[in-house]
Structure formats: C-alpha cells, structure tokens
Protein backbone atom coordinates (compact mmCIF):
# COMPACT_ATOMS: atom_id res chain seq x y z
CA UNK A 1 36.22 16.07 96.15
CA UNK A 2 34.69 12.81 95.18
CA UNK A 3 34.67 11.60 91.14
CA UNK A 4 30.49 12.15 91.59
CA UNK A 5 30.65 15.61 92.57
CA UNK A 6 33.99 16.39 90.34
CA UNK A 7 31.74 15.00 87.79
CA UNK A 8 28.57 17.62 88.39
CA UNK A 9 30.70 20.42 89.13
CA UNK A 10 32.65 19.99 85.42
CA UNK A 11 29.57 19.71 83.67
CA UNK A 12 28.00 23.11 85.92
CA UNK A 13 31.00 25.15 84.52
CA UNK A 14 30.42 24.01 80.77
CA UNK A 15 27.26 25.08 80.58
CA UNK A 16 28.29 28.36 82.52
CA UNK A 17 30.98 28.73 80.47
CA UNK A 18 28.55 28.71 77.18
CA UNK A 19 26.43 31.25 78.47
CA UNK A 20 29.16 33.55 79.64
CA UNK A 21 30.89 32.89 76.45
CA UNK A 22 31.43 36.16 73.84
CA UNK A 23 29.44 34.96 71.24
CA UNK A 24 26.77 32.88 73.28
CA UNK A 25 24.07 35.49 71.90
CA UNK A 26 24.91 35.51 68.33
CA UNK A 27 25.48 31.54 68.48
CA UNK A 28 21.30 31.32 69.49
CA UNK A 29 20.95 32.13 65.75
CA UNK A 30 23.47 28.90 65.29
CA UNK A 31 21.11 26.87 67.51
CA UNK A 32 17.83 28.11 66.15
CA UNK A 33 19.37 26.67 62.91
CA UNK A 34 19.97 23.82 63.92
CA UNK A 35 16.89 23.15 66.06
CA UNK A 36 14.97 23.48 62.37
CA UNK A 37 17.59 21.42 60.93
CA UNK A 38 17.44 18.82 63.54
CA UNK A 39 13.65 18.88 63.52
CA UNK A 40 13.31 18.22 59.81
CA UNK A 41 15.93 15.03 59.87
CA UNK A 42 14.11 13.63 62.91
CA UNK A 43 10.66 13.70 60.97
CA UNK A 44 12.71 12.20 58.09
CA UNK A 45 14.14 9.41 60.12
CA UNK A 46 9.87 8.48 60.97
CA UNK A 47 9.25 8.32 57.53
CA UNK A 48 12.31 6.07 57.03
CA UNK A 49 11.29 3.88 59.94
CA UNK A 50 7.41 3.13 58.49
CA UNK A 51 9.24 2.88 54.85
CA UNK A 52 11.57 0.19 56.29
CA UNK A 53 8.86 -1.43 58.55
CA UNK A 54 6.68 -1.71 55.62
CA UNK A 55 9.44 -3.42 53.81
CA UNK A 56 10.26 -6.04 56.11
CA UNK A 57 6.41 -7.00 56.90
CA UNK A 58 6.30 -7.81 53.52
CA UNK A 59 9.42 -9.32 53.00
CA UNK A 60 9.02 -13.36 53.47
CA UNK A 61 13.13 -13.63 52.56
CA UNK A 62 14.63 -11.48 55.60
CA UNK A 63 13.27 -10.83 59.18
CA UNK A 64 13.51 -7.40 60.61
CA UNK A 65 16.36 -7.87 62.91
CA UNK A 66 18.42 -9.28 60.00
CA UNK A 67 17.06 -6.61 57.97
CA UNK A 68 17.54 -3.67 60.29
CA UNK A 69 21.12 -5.14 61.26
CA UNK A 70 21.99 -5.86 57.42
CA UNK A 71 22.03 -1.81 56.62
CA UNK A 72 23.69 -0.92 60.15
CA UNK A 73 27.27 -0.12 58.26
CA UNK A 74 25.41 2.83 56.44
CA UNK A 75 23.79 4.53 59.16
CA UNK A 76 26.70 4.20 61.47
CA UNK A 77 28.56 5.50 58.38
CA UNK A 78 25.86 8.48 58.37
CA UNK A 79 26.65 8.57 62.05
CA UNK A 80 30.29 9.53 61.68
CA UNK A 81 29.87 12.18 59.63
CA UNK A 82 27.08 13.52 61.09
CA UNK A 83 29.04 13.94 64.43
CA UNK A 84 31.68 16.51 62.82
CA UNK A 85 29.18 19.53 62.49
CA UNK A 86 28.14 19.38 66.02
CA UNK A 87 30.49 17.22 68.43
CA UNK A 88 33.78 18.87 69.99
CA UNK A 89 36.89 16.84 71.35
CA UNK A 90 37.08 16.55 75.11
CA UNK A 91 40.65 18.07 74.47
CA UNK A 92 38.85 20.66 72.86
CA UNK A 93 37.00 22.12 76.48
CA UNK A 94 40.04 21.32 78.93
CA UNK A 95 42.04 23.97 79.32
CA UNK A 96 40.79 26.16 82.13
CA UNK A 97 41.30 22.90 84.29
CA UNK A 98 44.37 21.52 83.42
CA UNK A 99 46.63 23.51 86.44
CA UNK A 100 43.81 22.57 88.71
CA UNK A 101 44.59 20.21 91.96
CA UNK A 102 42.53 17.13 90.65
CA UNK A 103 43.45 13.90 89.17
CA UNK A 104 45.06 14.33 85.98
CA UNK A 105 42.40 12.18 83.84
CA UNK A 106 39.46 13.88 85.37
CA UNK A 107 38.43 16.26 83.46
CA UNK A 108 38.74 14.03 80.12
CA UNK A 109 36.96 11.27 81.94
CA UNK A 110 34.06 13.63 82.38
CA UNK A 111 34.22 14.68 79.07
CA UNK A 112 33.99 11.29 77.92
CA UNK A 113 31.04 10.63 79.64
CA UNK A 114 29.29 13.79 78.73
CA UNK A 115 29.63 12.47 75.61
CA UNK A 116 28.17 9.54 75.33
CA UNK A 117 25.24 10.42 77.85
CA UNK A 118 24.29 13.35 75.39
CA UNK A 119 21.49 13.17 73.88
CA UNK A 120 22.38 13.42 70.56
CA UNK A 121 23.45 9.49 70.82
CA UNK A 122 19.83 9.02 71.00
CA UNK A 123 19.24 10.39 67.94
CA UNK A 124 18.73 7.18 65.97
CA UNK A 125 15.75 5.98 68.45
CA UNK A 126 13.80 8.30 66.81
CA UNK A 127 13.98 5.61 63.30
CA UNK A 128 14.53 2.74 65.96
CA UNK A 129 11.69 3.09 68.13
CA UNK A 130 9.28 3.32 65.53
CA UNK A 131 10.81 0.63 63.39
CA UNK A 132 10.28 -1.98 66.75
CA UNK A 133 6.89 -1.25 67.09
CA UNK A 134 5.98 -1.74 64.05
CA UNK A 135 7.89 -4.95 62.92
CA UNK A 136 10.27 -6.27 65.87
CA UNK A 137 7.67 -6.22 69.23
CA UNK A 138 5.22 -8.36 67.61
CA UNK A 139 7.34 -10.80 65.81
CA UNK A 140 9.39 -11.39 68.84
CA UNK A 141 9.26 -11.72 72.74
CA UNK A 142 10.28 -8.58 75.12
CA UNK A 143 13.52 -9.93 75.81
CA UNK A 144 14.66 -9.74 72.26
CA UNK A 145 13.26 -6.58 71.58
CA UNK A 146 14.86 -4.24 74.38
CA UNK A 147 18.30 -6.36 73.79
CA UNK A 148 18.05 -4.90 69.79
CA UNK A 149 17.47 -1.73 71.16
CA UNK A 150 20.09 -1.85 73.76
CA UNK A 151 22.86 -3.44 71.47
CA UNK A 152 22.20 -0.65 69.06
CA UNK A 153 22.74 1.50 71.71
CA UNK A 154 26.39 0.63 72.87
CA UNK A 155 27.16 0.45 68.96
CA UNK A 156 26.16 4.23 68.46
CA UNK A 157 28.41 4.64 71.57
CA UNK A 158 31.30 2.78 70.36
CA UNK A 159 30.84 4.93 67.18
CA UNK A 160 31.28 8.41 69.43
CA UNK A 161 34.01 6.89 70.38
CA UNK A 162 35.47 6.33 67.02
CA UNK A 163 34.91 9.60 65.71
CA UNK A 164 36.32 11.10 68.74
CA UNK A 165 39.64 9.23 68.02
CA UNK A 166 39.21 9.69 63.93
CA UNK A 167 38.68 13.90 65.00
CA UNK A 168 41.20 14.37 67.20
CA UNK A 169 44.08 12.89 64.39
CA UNK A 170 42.33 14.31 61.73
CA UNK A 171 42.81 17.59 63.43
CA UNK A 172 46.84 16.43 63.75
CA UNK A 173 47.07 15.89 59.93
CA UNK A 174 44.89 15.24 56.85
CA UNK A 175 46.27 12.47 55.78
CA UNK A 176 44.33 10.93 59.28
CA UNK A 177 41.69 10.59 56.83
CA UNK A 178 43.19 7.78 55.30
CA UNK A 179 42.32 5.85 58.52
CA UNK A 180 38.32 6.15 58.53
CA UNK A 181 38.59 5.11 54.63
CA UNK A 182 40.56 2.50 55.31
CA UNK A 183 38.24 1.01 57.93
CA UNK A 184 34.80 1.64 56.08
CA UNK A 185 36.89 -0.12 53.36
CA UNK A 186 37.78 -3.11 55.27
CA UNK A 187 33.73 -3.27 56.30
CA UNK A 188 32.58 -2.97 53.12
CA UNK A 189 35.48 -5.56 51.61
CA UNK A 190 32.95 -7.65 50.51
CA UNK A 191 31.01 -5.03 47.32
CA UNK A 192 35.24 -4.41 46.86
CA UNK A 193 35.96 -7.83 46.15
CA UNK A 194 33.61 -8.29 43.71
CA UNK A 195 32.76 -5.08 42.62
CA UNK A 196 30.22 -4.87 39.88
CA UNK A 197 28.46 -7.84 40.83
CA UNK A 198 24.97 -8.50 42.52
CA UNK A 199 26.60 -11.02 44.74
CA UNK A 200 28.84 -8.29 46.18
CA UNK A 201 26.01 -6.41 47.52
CA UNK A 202 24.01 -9.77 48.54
CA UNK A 203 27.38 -10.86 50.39
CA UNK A 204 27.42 -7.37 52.51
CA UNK A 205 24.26 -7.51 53.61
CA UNK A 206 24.14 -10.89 54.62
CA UNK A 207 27.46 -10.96 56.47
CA UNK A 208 25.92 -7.74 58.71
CA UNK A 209 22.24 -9.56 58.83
CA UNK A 210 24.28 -12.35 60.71
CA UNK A 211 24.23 -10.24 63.74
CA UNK A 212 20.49 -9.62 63.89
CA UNK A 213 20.56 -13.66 63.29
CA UNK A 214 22.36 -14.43 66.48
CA UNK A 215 20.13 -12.23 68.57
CA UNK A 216 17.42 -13.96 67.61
CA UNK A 217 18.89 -17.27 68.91
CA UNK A 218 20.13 -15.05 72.37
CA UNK A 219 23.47 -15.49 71.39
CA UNK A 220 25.52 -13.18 73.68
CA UNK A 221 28.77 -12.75 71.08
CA UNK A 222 27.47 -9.51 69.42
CA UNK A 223 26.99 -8.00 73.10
CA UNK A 224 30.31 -9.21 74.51
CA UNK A 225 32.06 -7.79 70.68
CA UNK A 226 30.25 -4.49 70.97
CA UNK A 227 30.96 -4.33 74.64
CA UNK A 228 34.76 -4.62 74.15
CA UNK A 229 35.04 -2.54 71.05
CA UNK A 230 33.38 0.15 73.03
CA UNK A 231 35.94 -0.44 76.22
CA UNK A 232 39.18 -0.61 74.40
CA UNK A 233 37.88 2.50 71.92
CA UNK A 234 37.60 4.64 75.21
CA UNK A 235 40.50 3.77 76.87
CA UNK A 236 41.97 4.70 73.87
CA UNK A 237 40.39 7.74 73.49
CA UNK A 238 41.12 9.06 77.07
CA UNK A 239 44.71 8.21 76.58
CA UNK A 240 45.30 9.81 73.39
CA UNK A 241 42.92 12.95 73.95
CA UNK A 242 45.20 13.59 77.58
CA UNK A 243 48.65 13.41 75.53
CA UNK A 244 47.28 15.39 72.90
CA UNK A 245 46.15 18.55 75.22
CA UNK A 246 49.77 17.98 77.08
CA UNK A 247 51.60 17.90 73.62
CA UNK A 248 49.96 21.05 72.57
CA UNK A 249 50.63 22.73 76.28
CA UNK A 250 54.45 22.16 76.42
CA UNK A 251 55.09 22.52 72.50
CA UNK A 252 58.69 24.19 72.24
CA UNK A 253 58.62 25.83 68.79
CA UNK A 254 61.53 24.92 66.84
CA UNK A 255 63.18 27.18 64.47
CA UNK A 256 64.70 25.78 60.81
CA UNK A 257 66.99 27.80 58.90
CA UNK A 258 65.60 27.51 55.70
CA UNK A 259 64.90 29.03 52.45
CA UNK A 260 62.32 32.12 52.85
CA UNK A 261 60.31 32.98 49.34
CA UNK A 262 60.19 36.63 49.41
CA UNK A 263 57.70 36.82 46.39
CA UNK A 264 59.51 39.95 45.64
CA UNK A 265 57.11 40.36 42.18
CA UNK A 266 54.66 41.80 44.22
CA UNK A 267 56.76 44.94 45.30
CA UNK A 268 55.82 46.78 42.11
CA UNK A 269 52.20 46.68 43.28
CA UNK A 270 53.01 48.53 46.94
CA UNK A 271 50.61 48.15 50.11
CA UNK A 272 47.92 45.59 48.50
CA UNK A 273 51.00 44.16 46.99
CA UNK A 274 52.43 43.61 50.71
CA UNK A 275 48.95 42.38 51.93
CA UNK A 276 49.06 39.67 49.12
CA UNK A 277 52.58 38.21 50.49
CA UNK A 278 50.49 38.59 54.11
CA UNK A 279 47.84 36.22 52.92
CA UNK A 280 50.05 34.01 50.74
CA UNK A 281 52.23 33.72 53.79
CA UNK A 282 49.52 33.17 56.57
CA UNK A 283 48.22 29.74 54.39
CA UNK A 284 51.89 28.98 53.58
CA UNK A 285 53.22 29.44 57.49
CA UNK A 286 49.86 28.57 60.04
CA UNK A 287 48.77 25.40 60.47
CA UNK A 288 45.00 26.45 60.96
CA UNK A 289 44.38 28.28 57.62
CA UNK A 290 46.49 25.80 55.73
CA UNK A 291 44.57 22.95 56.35
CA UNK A 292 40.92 25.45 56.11
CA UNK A 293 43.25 25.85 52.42
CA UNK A 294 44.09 22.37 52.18
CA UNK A 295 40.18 21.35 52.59
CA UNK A 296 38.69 23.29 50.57
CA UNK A 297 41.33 22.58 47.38
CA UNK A 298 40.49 19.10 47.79
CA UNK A 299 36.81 19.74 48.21
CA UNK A 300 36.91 21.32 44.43
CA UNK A 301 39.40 18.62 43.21
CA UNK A 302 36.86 15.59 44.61
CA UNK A 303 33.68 17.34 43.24
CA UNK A 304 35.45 18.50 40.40
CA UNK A 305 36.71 14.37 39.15
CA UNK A 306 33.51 13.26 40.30
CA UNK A 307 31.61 15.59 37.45
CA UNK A 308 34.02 15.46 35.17
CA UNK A 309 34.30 11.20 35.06
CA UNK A 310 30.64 10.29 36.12
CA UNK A 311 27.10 10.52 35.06
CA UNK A 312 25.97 10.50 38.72
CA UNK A 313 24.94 14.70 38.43
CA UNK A 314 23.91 14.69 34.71
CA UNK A 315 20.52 16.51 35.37
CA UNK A 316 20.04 20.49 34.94
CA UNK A 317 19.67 21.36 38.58
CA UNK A 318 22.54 18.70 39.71
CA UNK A 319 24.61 21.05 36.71
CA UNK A 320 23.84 24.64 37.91
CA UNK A 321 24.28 23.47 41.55
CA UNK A 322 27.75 21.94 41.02
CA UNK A 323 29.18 24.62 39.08
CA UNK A 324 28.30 27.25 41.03
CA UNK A 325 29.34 25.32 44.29
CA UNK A 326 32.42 24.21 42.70
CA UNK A 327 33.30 27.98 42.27
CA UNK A 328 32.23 29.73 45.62
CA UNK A 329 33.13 26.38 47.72
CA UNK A 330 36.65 27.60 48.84
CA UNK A 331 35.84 31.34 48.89
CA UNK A 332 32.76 30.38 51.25
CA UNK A 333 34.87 28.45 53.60
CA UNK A 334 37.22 30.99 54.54
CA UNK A 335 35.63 34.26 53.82
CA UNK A 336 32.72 33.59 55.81
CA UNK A 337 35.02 33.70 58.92
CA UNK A 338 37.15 37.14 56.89
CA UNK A 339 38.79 38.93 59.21
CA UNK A 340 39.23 36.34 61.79
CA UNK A 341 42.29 35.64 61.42
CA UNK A 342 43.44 38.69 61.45
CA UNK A 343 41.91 39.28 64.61
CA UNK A 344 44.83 38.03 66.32
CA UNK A 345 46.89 41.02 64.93
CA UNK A 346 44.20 43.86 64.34
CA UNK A 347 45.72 46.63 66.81
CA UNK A 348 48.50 46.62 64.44
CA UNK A 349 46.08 47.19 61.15
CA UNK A 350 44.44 50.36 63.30
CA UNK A 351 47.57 51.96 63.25
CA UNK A 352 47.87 53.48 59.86
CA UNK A 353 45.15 54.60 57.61
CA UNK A 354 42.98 52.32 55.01
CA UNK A 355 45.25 49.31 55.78
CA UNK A 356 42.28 47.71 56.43
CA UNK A 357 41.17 48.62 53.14
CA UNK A 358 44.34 47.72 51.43
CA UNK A 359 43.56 44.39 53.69
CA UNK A 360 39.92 43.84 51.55
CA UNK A 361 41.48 44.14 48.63
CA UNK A 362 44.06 42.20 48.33
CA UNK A 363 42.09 39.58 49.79
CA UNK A 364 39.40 40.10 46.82
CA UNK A 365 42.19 39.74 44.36
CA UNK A 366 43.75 36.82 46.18
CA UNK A 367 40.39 34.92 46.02
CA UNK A 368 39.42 36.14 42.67
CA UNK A 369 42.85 34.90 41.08
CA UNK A 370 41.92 31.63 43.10
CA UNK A 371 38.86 31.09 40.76
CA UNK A 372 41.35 29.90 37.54
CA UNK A 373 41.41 26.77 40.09
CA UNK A 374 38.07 24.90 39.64
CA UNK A 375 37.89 26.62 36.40
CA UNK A 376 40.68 24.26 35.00
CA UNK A 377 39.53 21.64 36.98
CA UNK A 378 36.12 21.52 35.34
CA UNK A 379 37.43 21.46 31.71
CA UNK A 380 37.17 18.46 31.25
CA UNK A 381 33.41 18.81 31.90
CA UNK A 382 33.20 20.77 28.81
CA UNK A 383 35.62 18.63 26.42
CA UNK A 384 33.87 15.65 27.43
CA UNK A 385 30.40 18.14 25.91
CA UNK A 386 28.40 17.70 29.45
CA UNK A 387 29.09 21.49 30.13
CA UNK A 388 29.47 24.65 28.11
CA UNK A 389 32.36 26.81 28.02
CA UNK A 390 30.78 29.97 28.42
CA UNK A 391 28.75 28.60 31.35
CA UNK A 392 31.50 28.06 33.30
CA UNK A 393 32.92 31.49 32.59
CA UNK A 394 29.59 33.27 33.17
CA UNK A 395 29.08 31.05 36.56
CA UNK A 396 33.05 32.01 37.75
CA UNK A 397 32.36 35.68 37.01
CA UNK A 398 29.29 35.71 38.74
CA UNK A 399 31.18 33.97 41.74
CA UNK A 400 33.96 36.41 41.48
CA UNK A 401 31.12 39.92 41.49
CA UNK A 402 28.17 38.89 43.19
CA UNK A 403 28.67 35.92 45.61
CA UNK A 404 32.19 37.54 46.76
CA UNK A 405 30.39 40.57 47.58
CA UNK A 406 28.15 38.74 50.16
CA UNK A 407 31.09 36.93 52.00
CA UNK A 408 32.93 40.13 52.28
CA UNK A 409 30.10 41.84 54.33
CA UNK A 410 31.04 39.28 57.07
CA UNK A 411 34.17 41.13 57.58
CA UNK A 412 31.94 44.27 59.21
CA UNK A 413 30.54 42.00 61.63
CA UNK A 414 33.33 39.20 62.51
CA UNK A 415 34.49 39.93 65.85
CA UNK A 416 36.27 36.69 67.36
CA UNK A 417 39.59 35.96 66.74
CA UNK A 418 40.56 32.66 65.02
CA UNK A 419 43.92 30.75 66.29
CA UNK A 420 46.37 30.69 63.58
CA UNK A 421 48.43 27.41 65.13
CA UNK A 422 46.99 25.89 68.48
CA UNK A 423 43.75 23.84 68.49
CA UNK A 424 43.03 21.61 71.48
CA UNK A 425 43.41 24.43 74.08
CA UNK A 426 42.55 27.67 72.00
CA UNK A 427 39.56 29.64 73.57
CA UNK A 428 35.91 28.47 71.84
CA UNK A 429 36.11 30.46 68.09
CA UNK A 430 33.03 28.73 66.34
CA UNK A 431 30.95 31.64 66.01
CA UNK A 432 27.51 31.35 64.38
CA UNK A 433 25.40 34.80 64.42
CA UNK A 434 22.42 35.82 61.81
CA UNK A 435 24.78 37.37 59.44
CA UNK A 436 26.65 34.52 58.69
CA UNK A 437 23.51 32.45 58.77
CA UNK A 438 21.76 34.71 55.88
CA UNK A 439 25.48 35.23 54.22
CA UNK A 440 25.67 32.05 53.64
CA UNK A 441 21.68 31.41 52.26
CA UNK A 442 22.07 34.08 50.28
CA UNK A 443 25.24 32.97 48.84
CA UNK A 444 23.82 29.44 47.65
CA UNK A 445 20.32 30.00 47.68
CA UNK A 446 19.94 33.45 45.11
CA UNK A 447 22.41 32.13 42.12
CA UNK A 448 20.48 28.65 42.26
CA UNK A 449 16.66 30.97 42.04
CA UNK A 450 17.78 33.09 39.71
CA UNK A 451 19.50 30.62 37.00
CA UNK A 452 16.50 28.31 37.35
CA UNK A 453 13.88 30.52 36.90
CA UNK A 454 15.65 32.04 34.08
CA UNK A 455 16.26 28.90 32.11
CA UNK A 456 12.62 28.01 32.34
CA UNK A 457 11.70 31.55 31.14
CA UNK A 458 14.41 32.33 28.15
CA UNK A 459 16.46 29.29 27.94
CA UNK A 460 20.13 28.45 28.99
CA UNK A 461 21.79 30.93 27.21
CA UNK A 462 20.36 33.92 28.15
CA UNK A 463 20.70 32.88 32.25
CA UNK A 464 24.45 32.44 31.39
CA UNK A 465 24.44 36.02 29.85
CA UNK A 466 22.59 37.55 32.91
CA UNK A 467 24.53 35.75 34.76
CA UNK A 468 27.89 37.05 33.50
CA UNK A 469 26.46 40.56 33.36
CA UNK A 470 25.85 40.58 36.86
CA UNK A 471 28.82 39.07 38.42
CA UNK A 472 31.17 41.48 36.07
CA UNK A 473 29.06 44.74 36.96
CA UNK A 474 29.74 43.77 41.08
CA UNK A 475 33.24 42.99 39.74
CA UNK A 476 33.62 46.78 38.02
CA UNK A 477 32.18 48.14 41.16
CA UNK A 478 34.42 46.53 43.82
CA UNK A 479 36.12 49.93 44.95
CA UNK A 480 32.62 51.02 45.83
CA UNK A 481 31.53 47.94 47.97
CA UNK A 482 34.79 47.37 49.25
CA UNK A 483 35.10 51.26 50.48
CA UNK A 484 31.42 51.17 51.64
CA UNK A 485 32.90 47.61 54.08
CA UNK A 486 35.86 49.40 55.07
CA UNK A 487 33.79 52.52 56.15
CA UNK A 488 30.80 50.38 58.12
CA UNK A 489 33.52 48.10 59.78
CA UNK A 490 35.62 51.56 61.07
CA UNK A 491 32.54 52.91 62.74
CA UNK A 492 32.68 49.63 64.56
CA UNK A 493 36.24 49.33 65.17
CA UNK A 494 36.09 50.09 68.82
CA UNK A 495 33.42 47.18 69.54
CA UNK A 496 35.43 45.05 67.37
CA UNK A 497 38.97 45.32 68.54
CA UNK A 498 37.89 45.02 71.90
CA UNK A 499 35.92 41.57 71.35
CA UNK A 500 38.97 40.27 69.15
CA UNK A 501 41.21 41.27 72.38
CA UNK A 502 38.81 39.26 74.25
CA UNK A 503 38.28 36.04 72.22
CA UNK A 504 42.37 35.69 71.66
C-alpha cells in the first residue's frame, strides 16, 4: 500500500471509528457546545481584527506588520492553551494499528499531518484575514501580503507542534509544566528583566515587531527560522509520540515492597468506612485520578494566592464568582465523571446489596471533608478584610448541599469506564452528553443568579444567610437524594454495566 493511500485509508477509519464509537450520540451534545462556543470566539476574533485595524491606521509610530507581529507571543500563547480542550495526541488514536503490517511510523506520520491540515489551525484567519484587508493589502504590495499570511501560517503550525510535545510530557508528569513556563518565560525575558518598568513592555514589543520589520524589506530569515523550528519540532514530535505509545505497550509493572497505610481508623465506621479507604486509595495508588487530584489541588491553591495577595478580582461579581469556584472547582472536576472510575470494577459492586449506595456516600463525605481545603486556603482573604468569614462558610455549605447534589446525579447516567493507569492507548473515555452539559451550567450558573440577584434585592448578608440555609437543608437531606441516585441508577444497571464492559 502506498504512503497516499495508507494516508486516506487512516484518516477513513478515524472518522468511522467516531461514529461507531459508544458515546458518539451523547458526544453531539459535546459538539453542539462547542459549535456555539466556537461561533461566539470567531465573531469575537472580527471585532478584534477591526479594533486592531483601526488602531494601526491611526497609529503614525508602528506599521501594521510590526504591529500585528509585535503582539504575536500572546496569541500564540492563547493558541497553546486553547489547543488542550479540543486537540488529542497522535499517541492518543494509535492503538488499533500498532500490530498491523505497515511501516512502524505510519500511523503517527498520518496523525501528524491530520493535525496540522485540520482546520482548527485556521482558526486565527478569521482575525487575520480581516486585519489584511483592512490595514496590510493597501499599505503594501501582494507579495508582502500573502507572505504575512503564509508565515503566520507555518508559526500556528510550529505551535501544534509544540503543544503536541508540551501534552504528551505533561501527560508523563506535572512537573512537564515547568517546561512551557519556562519557555514563555524566556520569550517574554525582556518585561522580566525590568519588571515594573514602561521600557520592559516597549522592549517586548519591539523585539517581536522586528519580524514584521524584516518582511517588509523581503528578508527571508523569519521564513527560513519558522521553517526549521517547525521541521525539527516534528521530527521531534514523531519520535517521542512513537516511543511513548511503545513504552506504554510493553510496560512490565514492577512491584516494591513497601510500607502499606491501612488507615485502620476507619474500621469503626464499617462498609462506607471501607469505601473511604477505596477512594483514598484509588487517588493514592492510580496514576489517572492522582494527577485529576493533583490538578485540581493546585487549581484551588493558584486561585486561592492569587485572591488572597492581589487586587486583580476586588469587584463584587469577581468575589462571589471566585469563592464559589474556589469551593466546587475540585468536586466539579472529578464528580462530573462519578462513577467512572469505578466502571472498571462495577460487576464486583452488583454483587452485594446497596454497595453502590455505601459507594455515594462515602464519596459525599470524602468530598465534603475535602471542602476544609480552599476553606483554609482563603483565610487569608478574610484577615486581610477583602472577604467575610461567614461568607465563606455560607458559600462552602452551599457547595457541600446544593452544588454536590447536582454532580452526584451524573453518577445515574455515567456509563464509560475511565482508565485508572494507561493513557496513550486506552480506548476514547471523553464523554460529553446533555447531562453533563446542563450539570455543569447548573452547577456554576444558579449559585452566581441567585447570590446576585439577592444582594441587589436585600443586601450581602441576607444572600449569605439564604445561601447557608440552602446548602445545609440539601446537606440534612443527603440520605434522601443519595437513596433516590442509588434507586434511578439500579433501574439502569443492566444498560450501564454493559456499556462500562464495553468502553474498558
């Protein structure tokens, strides 16, 4: 089989594979999401285009190429992160070929190239394309103008690249994250050296502008430094993402005698007392949901520092939002997918009576305890007199009663299994249906409604005491809600299971 044909029948399977996929139907909800989502930040990037244009027409101290070029760190920035809620490793989508006959860098050489023919690398046109009508085409001569455009191109290509290499380490270890900070550092080394002052900013733009400078004059060095970036960042990539997949594939697990914490305290509290040591011990052992735990902690701890030791989210909506992010954050990142990862061992829950709901509560107390977290954390918030103390305790209570009890409906309706250790070739487990989807809106959206509209109608201290009320009358009726889960999830057990079979 020729590379061409290699090439068309690889990308014919992943699209067959999507729609034969176990959760293609409830991911259309995912999609319809994100075609809104993705509709509203392309009519944004317009508006940023004519904002920019309008600036540079009427700017006599920088021409639009140096302009345009002069801010290119931030959206490739913007870029990069962008990239992590919708782009997948090639390691990621290998493994039904990697026994196949064919050459061994095939399939992650079509990958490759799937990815940076996707459309999504396109994306940035839609400010582009606008922005060179408007200032670039009749300032300067064809040439110029589809050689911006096409140099901008390979650079949002080199950056797939990048993230590709950034994801796939990240997804090793955390502390890969020190890498893309370390880089965006070095870029932006000129605002760190002199930090504070004007000049810092004046000296980052202009060493950046230099590039739309030289393509003014047609000088080929920003082509032939883009083009090589972009060559050595793939070869790179294909290297690392083929010994990745084939480091995952032959792992030997290898067994340390060691110390095991029994956590023996939780005998006296019998079955939800065992399911506490099961979730305590499923973080502690599984590389999956410890680093899900590991992300969210230092989600609260970032937000947390930056609230407690800036005056960046000072304002009364920036406060309420925070707060009550702050507090649901970590519960909303892994109960959303509840019962997911449990899905890899659920024929053994069937087998006796209520474990599952001996499961759902131990799991509420494990998350509730979990709350004392960013509660500490945001002290400082109210010794420093930003916050009040009994908004933070009406806010966590409310997280604790109300917002728990809209995660925990998820766990009726999750039905693929999440791996607890493998990564690059586990089956697809992203699975986006409308439950999750309104879960999570109603999770975010309601608390931030309701406190607003009640401060402008009785003031802050009566929202607070609603607030409390409501979270600590959910929290008094958890038996109820948590029996009424258990009993909607059993009459779906069958349908269930046999998915979480499936998706293993």
């Amino acid at each position: 089989m020729k590379k061409l044909e290699l090439f068309k029948a690889l990308r014919l399977h992943r699209k067959l594979a999507e729609k034969r996929a176990l959760n293609y139907n409830q991911n259309k909800a995912g999609k319809i999401t994100v075609y809104i989502a993705v509709s509203c930040m392309l009519l944004y990037l317009i508006f940023i285009a004519i904002m920019f244009s309008l600036i540079t027409n009427e700017s006599k101290d920088v021409t639009p190429l140096e302009f345009i070029f002069g801010i290119s760190p931030f959206v490739l920035l913007v870029d990069f992160f962008v990239r992590f809620m919708a782009q997948q490793t090639p390691s990621q989508l290998i493994r039904p070929y990697v026994l196949l006959p064919i050459p061994r860098y095939a399939c992650i050489d079509t990958f490759l190239i799937t990815s940076m023919l996707n459309l999504g690398n396109l994306t940035w046109f839609v400010m582009l394309v606008p922005f060179t009508f408007m200032s670039v085409l009749f300032n300067y001569n064809i040439l110029i103008t589809l050689s911006f455009l096409l140099l901008w191109w390979i650079m949002v290509l080199a950056n797939s690249q990048w993230f590709l290499i950034c994801r796939t380490k990240i997804t090793d270890s955390q502390l890969w994250w020190l890498l893309p900070i370390g880089i965006y550092a070095l870029m932006g080394l000129p605002i760190i050296l002199q930090l504070g002052m004007n000049k810092g900013w004046e000296d980052f733009f202009n060493l950046y502008a230099g590039i739309g400078t030289m393509i003014e004059r047609g000088n080929p060095l920003p082509f032939l430094g883009v083009i090589l970036l972009l060559v050595v960042l793939l070869l790179l990539n294909r290297r690392m993402q083929y010994r990745h997949i084939w480091n995952e594939l032959a792992k030997v697990e290898e067994t340390h005698l060691r110390k095991v914490t029994g956590f023996t305290f939780l005998d006296r509290y019998g079955e939800i007392g065992q399911y506490l040591k099961l979730e305590i011990k499923t973080i502690m052992r599984n590389k999956n949901p410890r680093k899900a735990f590991i992300s969210g902690t230092l989600l609260v701890i970032m937000f947390s520092l930056l609230i407690s030791f800036t005056n960046v989210y000072d304002d009364k909506f920036s406060t309420n939002f925070w707060c009550i992010y702050c507090f649901v954050i970590f519960g909303a990142m892994n109960l959303i997918k509840i019962m997911s990862n449990e899905g890899n061992y659920m024929d053994g829950l069937m087998v006796h009576k209520e474990n599952i709901l001996s499961l759902l509560k131990a799991k509420y107390i494990f998350y509730c305890l979990f709350l004392f977290f960013p509660f500490l954390l945001m002290l400082p918030t109210v010794f420093t007199g930003k916050w009040s103390l009994f908004m933070l305790i009406s806010y966590g209570v409310f997280t604790a009663g109300f917002q728990y009890f809209v995660l925990f409906q998820m766990a009726v309706f999750n039905k693929q299994t999440v791996p607890l250790n493998t990564k690059f070739i586990s089956k697809g487990n992203i699975e986006n249906n409308y439950f999750q989807i309104a879960a999570e809106m109603v999770a975010f959206i309601i608390p931030m409604v309701l406190v607003s509209i009640m401060q402008a109608l009785f003031g802050n201290y009566v929202s607070y005491i609603v607030m409390f009320a409501i979270g600590m009358a959910f929290i008094l009726a958890n038996n109820l809600w948590l029996r009424n889960i258990y009993n909607r999830l059993m009459k779906r057990r069958y349908k269930n299971l046999e998915s979480f079979r499936a998706s293993r």
